[in-house]
Protein backbone atom coordinates (compact mmCIF):
# COMPACT_ATOMS: atom_id res chain seq x y z
CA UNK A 1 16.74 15.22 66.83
CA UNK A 2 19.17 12.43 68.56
CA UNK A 3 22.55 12.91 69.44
CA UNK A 4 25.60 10.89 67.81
CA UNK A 5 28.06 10.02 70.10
CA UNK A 6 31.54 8.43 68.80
CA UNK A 7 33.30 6.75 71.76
CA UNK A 8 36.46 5.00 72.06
CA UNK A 9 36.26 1.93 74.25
CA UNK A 10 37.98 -1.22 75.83
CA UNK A 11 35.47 -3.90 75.88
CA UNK A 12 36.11 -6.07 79.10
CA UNK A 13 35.72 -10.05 78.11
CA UNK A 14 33.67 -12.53 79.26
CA UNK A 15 36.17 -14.00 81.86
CA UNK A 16 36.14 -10.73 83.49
CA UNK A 17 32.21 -10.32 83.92
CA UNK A 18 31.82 -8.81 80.03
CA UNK A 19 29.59 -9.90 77.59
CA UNK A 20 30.40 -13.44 75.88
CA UNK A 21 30.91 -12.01 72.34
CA UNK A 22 32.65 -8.94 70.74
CA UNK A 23 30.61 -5.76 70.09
CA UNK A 24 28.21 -5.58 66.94
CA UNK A 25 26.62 -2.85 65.13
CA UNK A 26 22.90 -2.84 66.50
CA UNK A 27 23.49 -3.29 69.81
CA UNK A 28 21.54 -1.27 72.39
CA UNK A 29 23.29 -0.60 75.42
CA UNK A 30 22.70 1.78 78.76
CA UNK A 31 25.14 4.59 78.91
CA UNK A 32 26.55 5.68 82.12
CA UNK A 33 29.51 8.81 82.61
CA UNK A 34 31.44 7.72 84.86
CA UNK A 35 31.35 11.46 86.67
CA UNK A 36 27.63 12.30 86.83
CA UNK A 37 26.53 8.99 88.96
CA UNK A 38 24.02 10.99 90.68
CA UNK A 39 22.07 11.53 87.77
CA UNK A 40 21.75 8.36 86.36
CA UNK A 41 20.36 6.26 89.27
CA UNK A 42 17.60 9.40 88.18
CA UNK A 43 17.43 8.03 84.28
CA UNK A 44 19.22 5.00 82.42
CA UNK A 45 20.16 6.54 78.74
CA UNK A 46 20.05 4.15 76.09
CA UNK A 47 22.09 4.08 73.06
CA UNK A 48 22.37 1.99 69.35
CA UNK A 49 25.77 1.20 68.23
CA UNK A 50 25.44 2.69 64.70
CA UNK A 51 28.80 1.98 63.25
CA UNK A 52 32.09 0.10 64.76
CA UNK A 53 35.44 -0.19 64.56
CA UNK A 54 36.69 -3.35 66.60
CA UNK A 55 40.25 -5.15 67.11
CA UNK A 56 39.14 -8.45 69.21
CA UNK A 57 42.61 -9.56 69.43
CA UNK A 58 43.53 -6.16 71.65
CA UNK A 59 39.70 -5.59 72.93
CA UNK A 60 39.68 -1.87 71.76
CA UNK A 61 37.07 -0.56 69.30
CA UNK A 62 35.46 2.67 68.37
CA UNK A 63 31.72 3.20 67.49
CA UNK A 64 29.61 5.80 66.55
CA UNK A 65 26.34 5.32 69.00
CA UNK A 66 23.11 7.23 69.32
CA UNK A 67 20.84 8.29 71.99
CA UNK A 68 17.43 6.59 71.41
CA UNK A 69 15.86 9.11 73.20
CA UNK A 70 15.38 13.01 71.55
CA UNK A 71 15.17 14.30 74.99
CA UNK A 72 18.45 16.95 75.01
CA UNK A 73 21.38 16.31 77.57
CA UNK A 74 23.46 18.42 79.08
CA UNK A 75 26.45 19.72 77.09
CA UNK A 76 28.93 18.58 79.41
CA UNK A 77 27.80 15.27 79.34
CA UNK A 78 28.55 14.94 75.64
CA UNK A 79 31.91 16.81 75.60
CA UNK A 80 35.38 15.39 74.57
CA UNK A 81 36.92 13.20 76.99
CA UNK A 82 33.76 12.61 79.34
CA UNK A 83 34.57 9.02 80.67
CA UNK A 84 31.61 6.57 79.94
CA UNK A 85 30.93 2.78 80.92
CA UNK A 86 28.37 0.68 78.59
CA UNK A 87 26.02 -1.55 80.44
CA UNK A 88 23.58 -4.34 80.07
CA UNK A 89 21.98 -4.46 83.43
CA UNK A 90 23.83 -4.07 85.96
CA UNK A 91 27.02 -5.63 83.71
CA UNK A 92 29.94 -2.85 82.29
CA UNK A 93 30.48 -4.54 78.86
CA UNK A 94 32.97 -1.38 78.15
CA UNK A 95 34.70 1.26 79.57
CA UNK A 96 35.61 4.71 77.13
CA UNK A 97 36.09 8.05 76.23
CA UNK A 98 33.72 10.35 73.77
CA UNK A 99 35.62 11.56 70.95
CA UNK A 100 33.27 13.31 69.32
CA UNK A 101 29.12 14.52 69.48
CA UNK A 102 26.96 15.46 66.52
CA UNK A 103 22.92 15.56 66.18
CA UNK A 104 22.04 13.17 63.69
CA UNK A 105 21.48 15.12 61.16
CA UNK A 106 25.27 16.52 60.90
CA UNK A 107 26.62 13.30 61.77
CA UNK A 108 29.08 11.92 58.63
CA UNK A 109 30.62 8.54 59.69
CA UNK A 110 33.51 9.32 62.39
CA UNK A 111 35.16 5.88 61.50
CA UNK A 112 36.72 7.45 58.39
């Protein structure tokens, strides 16, 4: 069963090393929390954005993502206000907070 993720985020622009275009539902990004750095030089996480929510004109958004892996992660990693950056490579395309975790299964849209 994956885990559904919902995560509020500032999406840093292209001028400041971002990506070159806004956020879209599909996109696969690397996870990383911001407090357990240790542990993900061990692993990279990968994650689908599933649904979005996206102002380009102030760079925040909020999207529902999920884990493309089954494997289970730790509870704290998932838990309210764990800070998270999303990568592609070695480039943060956003910095954010989880608002919310679900397994797929429970998951109704958090955008609502």
């Amino acid at each position: 069963m994956s885990t559904v993720t919902t995560i509020s985020f500032t999406w840093i622009p292209e001028k400041l090393g971002g990506h070159n275009a806004d956020p879209w539902v599909g996109m696969r990004v690397t996870i990383r929390w911001q407090r357990y750095l240790d542990e993900f030089m061990k692993r990279a996480w990968d994650v689908e954005c599933r649904e979005l929510d996206y102002d380009s004109d102030t760079n925040q958004g909020r999207g529902v993502f999920a884990f493309a892996s089954h494997d289970p992660l730790p509870h704290a990693w998932t838990a309210v206000g764990e800070l998270v950056e999303l990568l592609n490579g070695y480039r943060v395309l956003a910095v954010g907070r989880i608002e919310q975790t679900d397994n797929e299964f429970e998951h109704a849209s958090a955008l609502t």
